[in-house]
Structures are given as structure tokens and as C-alpha cells.
ModelCIF file with pLDDT and N, C-alpha, C, O atoms, coordinates in Angstrom:
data_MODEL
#
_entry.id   MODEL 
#
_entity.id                         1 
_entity.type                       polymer 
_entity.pdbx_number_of_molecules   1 
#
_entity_poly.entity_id                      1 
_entity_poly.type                           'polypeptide(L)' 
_entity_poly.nstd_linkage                   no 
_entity_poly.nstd_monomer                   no 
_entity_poly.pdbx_seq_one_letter_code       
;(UNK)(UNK)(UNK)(UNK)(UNK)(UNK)(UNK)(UNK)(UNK)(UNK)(UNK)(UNK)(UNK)(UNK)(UNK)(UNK)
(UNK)(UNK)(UNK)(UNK)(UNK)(UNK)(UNK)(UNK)(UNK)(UNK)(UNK)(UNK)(UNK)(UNK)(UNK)(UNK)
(UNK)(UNK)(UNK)(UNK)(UNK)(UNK)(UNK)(UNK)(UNK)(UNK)(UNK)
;
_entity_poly.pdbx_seq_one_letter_code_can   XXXXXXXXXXXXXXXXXXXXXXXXXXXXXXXXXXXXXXXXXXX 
_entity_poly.pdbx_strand_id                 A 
#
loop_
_entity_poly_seq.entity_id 
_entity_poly_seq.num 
_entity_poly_seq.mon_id 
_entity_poly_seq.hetero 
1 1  UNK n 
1 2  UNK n 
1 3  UNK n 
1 4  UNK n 
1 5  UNK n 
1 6  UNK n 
1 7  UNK n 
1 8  UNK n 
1 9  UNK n 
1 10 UNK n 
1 11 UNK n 
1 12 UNK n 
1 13 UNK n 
1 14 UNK n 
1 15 UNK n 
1 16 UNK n 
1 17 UNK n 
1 18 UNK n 
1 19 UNK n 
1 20 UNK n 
1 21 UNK n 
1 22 UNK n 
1 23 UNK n 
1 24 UNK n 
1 25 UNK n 
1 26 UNK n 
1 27 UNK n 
1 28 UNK n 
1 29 UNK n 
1 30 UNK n 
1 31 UNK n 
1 32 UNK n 
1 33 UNK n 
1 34 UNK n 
1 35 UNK n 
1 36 UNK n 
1 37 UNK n 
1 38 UNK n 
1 39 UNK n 
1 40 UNK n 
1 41 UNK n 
1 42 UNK n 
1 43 UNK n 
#
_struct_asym.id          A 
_struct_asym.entity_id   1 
#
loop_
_ma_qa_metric.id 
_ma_qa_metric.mode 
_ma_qa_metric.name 
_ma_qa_metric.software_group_id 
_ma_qa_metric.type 
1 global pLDDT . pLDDT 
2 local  pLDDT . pLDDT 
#
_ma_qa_metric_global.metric_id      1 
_ma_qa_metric_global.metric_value   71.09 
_ma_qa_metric_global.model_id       1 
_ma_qa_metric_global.ordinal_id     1 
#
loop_
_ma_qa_metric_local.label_asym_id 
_ma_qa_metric_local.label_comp_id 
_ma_qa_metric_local.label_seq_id 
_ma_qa_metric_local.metric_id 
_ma_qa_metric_local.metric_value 
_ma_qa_metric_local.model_id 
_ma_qa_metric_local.ordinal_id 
A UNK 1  2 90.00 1 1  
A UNK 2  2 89.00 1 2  
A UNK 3  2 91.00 1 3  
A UNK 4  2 89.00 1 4  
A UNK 5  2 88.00 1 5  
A UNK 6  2 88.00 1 6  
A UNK 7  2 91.00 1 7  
A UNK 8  2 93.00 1 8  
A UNK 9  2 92.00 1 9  
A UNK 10 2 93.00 1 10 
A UNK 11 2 95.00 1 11 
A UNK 12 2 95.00 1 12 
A UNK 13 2 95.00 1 13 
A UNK 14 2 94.00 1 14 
A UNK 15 2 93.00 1 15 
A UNK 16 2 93.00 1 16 
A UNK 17 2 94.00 1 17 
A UNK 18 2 95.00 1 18 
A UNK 19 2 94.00 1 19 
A UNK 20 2 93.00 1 20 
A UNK 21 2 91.00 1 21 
A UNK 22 2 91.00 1 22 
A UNK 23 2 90.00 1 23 
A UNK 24 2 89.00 1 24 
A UNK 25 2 83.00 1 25 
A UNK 26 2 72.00 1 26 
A UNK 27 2 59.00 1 27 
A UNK 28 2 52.00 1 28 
A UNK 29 2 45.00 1 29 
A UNK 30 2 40.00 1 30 
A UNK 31 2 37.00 1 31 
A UNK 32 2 38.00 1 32 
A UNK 33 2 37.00 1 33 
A UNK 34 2 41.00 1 34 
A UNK 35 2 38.00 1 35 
A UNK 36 2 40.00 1 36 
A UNK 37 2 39.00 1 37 
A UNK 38 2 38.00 1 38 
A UNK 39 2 40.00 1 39 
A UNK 40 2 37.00 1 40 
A UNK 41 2 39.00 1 41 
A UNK 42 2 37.00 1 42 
A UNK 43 2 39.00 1 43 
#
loop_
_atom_site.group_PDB 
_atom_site.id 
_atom_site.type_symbol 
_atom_site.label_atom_id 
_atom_site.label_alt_id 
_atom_site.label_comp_id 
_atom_site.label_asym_id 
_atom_site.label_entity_id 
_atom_site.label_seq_id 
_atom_site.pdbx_PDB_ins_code 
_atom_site.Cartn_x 
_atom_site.Cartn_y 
_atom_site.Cartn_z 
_atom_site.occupancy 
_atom_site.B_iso_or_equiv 
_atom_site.pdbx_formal_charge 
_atom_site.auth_seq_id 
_atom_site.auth_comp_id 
_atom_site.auth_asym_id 
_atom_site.auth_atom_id 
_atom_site.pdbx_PDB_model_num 
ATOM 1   N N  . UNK A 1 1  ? 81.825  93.486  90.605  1.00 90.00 ? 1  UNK A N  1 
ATOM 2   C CA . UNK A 1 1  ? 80.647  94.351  90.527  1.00 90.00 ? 1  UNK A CA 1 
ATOM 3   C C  . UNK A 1 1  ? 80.996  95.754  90.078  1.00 90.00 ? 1  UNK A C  1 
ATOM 4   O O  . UNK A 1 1  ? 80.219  96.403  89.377  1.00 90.00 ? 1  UNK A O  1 
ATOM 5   N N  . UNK A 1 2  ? 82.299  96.273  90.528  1.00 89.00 ? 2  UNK A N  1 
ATOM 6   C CA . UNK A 1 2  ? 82.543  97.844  90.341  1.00 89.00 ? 2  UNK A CA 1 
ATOM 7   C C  . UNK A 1 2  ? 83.377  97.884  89.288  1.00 89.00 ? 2  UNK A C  1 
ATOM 8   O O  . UNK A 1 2  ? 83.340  98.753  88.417  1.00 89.00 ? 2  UNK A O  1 
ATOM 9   N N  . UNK A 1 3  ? 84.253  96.829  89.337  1.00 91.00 ? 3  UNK A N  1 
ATOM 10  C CA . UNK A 1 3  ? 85.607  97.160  87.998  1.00 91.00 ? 3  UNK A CA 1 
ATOM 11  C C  . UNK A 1 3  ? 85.338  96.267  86.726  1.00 91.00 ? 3  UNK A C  1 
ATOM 12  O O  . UNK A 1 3  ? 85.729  96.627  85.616  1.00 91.00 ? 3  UNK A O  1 
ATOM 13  N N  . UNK A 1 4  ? 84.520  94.856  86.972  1.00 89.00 ? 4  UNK A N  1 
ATOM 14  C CA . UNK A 1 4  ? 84.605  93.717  86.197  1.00 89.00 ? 4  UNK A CA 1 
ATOM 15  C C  . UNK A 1 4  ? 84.118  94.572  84.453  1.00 89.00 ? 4  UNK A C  1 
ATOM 16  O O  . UNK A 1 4  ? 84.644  94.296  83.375  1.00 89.00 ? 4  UNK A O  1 
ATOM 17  N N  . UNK A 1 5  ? 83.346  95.287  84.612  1.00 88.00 ? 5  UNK A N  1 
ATOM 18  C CA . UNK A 1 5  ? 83.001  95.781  83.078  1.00 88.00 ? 5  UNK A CA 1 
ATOM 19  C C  . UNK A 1 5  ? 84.310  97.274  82.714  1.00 88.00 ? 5  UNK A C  1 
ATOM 20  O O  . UNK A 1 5  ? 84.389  97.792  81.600  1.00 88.00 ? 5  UNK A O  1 
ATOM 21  N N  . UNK A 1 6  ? 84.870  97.550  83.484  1.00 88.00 ? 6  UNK A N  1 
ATOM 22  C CA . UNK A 1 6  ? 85.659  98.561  83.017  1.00 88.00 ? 6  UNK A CA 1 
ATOM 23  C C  . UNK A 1 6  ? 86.973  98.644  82.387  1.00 88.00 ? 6  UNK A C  1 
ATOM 24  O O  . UNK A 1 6  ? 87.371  97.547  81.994  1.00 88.00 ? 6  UNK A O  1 
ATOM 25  N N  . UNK A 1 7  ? 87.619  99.444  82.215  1.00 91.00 ? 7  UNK A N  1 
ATOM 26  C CA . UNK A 1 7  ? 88.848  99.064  81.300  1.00 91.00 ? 7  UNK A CA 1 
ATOM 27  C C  . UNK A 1 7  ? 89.802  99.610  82.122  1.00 91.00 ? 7  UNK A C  1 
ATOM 28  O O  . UNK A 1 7  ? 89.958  100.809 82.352  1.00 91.00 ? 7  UNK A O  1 
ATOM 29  N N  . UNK A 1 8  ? 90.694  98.307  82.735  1.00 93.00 ? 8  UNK A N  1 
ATOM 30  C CA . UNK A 1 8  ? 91.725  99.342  83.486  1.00 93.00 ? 8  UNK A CA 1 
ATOM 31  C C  . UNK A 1 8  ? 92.918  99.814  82.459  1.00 93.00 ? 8  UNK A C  1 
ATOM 32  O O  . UNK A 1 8  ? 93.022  99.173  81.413  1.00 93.00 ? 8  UNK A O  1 
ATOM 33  N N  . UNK A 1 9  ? 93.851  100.935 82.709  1.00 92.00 ? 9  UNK A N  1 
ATOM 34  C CA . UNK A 1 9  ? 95.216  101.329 82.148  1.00 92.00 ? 9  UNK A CA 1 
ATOM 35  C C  . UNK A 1 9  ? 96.201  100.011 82.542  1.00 92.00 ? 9  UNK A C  1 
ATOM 36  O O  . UNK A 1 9  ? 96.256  99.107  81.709  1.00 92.00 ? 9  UNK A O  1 
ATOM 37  N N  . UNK A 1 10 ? 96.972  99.883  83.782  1.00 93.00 ? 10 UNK A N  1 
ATOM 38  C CA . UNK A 1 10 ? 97.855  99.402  84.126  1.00 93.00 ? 10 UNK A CA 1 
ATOM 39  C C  . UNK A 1 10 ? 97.481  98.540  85.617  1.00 93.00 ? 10 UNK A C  1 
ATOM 40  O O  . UNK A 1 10 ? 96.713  98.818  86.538  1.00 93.00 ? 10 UNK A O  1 
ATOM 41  N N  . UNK A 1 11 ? 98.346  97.448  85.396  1.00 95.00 ? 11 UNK A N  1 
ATOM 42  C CA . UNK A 1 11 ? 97.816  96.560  86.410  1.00 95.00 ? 11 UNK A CA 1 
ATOM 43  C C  . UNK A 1 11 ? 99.013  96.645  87.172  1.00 95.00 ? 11 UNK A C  1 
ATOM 44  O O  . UNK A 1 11 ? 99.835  97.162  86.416  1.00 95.00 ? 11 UNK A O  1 
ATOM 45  N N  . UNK A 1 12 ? 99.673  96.353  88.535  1.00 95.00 ? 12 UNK A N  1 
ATOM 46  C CA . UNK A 1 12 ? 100.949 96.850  89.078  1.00 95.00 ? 12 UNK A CA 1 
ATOM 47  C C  . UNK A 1 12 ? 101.385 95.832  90.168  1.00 95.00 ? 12 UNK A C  1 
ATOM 48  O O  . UNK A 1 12 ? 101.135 96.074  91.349  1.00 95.00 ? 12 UNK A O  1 
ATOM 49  N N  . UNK A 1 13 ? 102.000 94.753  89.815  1.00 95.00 ? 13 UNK A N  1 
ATOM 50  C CA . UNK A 1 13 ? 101.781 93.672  90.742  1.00 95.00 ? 13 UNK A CA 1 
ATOM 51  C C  . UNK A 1 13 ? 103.342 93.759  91.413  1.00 95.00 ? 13 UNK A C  1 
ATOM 52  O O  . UNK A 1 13 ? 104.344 94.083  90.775  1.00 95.00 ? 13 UNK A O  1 
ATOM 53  N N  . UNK A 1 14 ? 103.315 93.473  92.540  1.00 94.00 ? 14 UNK A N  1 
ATOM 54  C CA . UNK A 1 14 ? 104.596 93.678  93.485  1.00 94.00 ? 14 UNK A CA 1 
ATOM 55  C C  . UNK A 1 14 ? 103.638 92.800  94.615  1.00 94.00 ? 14 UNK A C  1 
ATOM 56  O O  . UNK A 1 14 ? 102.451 92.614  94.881  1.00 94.00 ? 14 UNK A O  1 
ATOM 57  N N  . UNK A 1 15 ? 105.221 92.328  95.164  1.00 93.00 ? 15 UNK A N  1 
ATOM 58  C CA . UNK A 1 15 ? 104.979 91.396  96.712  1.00 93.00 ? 15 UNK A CA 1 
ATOM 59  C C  . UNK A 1 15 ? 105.477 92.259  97.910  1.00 93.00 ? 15 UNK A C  1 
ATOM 60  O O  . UNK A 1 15 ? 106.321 93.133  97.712  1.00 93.00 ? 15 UNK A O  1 
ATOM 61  N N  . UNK A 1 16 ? 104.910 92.000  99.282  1.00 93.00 ? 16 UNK A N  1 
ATOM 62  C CA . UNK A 1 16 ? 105.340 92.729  100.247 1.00 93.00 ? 16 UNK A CA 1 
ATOM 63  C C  . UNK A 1 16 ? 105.509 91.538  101.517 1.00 93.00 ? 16 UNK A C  1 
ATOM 64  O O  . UNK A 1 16 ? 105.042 90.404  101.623 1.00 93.00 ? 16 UNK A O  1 
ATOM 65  N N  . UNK A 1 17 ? 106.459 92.412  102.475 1.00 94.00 ? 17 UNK A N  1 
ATOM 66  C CA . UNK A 1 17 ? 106.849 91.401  103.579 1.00 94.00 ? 17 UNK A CA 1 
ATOM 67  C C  . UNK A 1 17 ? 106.277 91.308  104.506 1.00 94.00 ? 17 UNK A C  1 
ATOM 68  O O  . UNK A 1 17 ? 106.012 92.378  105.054 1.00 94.00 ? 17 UNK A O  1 
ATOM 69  N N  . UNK A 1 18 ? 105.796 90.058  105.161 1.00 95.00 ? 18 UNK A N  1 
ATOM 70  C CA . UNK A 1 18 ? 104.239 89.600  106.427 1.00 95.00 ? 18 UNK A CA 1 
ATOM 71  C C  . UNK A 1 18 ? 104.756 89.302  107.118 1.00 95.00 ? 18 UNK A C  1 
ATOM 72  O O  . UNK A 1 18 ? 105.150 88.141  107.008 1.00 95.00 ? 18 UNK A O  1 
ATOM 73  N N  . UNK A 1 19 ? 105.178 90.099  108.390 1.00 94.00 ? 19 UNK A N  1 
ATOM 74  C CA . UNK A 1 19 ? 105.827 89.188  109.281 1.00 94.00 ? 19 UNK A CA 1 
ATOM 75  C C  . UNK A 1 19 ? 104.701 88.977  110.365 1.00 94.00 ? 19 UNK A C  1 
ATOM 76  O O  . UNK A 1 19 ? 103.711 89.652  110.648 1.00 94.00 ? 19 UNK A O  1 
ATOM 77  N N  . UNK A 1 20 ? 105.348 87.463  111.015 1.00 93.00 ? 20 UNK A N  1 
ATOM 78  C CA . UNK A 1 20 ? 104.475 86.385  111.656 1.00 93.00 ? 20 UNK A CA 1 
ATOM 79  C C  . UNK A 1 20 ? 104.898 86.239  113.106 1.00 93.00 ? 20 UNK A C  1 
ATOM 80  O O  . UNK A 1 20 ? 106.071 86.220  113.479 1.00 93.00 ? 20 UNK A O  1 
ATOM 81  N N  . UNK A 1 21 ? 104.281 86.181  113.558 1.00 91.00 ? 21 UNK A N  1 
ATOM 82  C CA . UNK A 1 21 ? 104.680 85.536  115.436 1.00 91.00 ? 21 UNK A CA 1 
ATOM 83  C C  . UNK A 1 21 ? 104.391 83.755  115.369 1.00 91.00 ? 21 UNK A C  1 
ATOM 84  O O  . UNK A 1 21 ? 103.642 82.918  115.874 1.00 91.00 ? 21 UNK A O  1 
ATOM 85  N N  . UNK A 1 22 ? 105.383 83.832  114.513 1.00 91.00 ? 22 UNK A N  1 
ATOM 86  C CA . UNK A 1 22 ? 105.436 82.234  114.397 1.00 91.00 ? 22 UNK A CA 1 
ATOM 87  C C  . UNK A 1 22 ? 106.660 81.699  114.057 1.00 91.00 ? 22 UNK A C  1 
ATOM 88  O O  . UNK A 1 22 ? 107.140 82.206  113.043 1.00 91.00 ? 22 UNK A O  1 
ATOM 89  N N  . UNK A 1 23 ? 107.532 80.560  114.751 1.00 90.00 ? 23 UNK A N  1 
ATOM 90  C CA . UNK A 1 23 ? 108.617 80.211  114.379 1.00 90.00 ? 23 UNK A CA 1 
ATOM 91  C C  . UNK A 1 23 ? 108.675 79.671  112.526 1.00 90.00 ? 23 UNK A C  1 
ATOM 92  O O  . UNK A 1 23 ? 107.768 79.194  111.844 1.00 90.00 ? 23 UNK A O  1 
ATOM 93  N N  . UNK A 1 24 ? 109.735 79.905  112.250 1.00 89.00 ? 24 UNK A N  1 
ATOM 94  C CA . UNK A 1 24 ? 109.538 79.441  111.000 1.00 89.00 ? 24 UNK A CA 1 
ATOM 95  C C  . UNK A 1 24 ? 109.961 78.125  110.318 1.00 89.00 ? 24 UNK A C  1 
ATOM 96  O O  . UNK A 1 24 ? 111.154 77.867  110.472 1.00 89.00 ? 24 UNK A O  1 
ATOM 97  N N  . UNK A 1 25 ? 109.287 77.282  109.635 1.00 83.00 ? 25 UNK A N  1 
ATOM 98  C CA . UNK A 1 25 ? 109.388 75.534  108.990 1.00 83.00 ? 25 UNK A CA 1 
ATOM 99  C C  . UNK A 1 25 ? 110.727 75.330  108.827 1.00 83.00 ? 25 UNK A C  1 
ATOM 100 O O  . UNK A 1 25 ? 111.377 76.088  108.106 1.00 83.00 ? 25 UNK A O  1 
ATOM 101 N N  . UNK A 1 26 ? 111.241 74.392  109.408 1.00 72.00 ? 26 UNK A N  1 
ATOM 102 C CA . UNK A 1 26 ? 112.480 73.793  108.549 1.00 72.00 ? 26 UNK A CA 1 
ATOM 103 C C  . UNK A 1 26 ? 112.244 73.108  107.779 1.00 72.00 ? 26 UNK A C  1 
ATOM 104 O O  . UNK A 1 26 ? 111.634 72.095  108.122 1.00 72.00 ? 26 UNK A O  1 
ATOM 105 N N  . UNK A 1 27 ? 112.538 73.258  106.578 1.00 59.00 ? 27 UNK A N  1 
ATOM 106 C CA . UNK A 1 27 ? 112.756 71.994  105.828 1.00 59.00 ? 27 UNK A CA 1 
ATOM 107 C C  . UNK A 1 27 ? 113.695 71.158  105.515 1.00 59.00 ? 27 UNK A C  1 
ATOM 108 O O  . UNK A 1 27 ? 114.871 71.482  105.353 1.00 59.00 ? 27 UNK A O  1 
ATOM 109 N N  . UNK A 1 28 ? 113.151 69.789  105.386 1.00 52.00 ? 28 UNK A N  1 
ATOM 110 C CA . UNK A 1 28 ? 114.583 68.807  105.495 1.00 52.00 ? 28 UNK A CA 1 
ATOM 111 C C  . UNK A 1 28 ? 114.651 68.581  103.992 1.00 52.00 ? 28 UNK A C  1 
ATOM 112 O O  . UNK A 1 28 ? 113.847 68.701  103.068 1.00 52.00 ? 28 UNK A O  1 
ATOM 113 N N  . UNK A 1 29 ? 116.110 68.151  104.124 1.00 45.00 ? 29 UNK A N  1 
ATOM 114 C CA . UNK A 1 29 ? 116.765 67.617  102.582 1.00 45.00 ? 29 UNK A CA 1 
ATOM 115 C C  . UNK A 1 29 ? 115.747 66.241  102.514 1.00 45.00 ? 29 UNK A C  1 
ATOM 116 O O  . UNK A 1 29 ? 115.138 65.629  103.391 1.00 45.00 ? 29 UNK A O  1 
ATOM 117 N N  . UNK A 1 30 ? 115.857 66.076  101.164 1.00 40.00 ? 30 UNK A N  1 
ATOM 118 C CA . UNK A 1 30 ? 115.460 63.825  100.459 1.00 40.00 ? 30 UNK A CA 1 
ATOM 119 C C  . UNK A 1 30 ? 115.765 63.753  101.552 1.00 40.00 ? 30 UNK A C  1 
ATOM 120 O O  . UNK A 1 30 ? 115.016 63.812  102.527 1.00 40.00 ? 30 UNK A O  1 
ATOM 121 N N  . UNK A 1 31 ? 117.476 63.546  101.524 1.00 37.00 ? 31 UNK A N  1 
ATOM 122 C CA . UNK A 1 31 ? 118.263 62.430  102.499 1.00 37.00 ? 31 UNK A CA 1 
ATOM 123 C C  . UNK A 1 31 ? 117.844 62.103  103.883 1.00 37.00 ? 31 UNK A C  1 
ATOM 124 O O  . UNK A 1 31 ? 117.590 61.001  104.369 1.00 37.00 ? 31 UNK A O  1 
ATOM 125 N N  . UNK A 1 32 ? 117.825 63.245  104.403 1.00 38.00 ? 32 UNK A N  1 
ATOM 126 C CA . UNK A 1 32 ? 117.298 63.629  105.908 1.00 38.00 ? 32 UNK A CA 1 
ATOM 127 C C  . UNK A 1 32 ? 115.640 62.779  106.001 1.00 38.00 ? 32 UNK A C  1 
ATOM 128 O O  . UNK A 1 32 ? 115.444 61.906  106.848 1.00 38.00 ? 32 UNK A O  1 
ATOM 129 N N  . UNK A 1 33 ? 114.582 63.196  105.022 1.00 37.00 ? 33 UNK A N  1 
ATOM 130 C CA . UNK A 1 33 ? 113.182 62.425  104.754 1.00 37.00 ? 33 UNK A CA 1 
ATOM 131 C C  . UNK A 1 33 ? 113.163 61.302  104.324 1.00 37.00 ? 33 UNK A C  1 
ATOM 132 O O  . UNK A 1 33 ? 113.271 61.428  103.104 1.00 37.00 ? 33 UNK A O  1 
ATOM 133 N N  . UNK A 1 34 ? 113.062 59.841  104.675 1.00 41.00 ? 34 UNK A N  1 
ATOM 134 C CA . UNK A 1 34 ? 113.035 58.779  104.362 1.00 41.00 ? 34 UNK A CA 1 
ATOM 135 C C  . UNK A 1 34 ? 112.012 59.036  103.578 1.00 41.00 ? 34 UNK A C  1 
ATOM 136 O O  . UNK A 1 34 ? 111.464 60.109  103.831 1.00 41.00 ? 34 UNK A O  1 
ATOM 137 N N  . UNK A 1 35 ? 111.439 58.254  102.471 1.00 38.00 ? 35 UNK A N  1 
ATOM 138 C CA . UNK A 1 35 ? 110.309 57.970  102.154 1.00 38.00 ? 35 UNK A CA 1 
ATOM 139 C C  . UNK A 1 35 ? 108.908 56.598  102.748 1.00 38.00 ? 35 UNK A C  1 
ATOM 140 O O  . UNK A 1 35 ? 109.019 55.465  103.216 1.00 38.00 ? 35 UNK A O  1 
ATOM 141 N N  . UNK A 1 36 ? 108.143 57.158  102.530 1.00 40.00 ? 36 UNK A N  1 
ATOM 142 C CA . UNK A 1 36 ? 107.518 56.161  103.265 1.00 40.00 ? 36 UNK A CA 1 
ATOM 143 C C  . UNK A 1 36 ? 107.407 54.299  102.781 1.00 40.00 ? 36 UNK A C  1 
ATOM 144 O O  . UNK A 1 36 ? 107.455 54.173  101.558 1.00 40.00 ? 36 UNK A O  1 
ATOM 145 N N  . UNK A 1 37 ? 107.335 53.568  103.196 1.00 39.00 ? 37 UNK A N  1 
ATOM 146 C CA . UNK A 1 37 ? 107.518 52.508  102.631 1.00 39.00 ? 37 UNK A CA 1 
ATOM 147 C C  . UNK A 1 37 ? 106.239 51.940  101.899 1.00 39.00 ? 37 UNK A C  1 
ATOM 148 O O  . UNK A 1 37 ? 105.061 52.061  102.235 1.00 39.00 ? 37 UNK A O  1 
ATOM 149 N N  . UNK A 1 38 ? 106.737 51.341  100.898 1.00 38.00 ? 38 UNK A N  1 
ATOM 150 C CA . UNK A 1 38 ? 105.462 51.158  100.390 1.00 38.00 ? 38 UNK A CA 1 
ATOM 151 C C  . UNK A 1 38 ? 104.826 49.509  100.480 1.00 38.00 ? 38 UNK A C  1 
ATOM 152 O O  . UNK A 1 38 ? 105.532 48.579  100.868 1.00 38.00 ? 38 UNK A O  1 
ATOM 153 N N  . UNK A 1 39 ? 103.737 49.378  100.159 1.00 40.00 ? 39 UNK A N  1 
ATOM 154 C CA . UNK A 1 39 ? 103.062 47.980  100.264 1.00 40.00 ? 39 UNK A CA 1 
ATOM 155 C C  . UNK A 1 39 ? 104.026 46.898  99.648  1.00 40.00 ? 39 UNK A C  1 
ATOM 156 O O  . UNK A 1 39 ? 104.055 46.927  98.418  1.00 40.00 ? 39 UNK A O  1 
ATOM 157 N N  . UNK A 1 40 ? 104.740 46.045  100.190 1.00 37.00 ? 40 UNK A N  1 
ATOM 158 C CA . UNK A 1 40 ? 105.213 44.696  99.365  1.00 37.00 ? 40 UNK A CA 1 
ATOM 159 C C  . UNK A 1 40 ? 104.356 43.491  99.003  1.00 37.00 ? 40 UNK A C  1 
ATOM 160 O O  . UNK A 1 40 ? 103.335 43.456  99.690  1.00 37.00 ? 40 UNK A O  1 
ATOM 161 N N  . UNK A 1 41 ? 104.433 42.786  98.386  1.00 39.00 ? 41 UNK A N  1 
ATOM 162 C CA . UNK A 1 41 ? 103.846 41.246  97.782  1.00 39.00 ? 41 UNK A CA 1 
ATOM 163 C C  . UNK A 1 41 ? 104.960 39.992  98.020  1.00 39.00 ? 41 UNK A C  1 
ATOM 164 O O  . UNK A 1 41 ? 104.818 38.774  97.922  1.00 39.00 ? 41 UNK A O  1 
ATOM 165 N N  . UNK A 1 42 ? 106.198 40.873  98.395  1.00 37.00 ? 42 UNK A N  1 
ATOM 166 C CA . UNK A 1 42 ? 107.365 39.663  98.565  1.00 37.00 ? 42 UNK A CA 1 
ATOM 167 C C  . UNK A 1 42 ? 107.275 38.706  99.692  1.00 37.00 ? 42 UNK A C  1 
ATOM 168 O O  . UNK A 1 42 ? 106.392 38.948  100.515 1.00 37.00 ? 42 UNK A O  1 
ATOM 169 N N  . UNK A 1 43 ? 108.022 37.661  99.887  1.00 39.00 ? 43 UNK A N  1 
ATOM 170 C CA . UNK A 1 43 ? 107.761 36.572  100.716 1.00 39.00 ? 43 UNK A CA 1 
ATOM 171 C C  . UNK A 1 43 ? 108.732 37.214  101.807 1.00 39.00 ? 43 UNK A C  1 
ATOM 172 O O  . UNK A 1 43 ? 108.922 36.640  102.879 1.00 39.00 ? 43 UNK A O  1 
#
């Protein structure tokens, strides 16, 4: 509504750090993750 028709100069994109009160994900290796098995047709 305020900027969409205007012309900006410079756009200035950078990331910043969020810290959380939350333990944080492990992630496992393939090896460690089996995959799930899938449907067979075999006898």
C-alpha cells in the first residue's frame, strides 16, 4: 500500500541470530534413518 508504487534506491538484505528456549533437532545421518519399507507383491 505505502512502498508497492515507489522506487526504492537500495535493498539491504542480511540475516540475524533468534535465539530460542528450545533444545535444538538432531539430525541423523541415511545410515542411522532406515528408510521406510515399502509395499511388496513378492511371495
Amino acid at each position: 500500500e505505502h512502498l508497492g508504487d515507489e522506487l526504492i534506491g537500495h535493498l539491504s538484505r542480511d540475516g540475524t541470530a533468534i535465539e530460542a528456549r528450545e533444545r535444538p533437532a538432531h539430525t541423523r545421518g541415511a545410515a542411522a534413518t532406515p528408510a521406510p519399507a515399502a509395499q511388496s507383491s513378492l511371495s
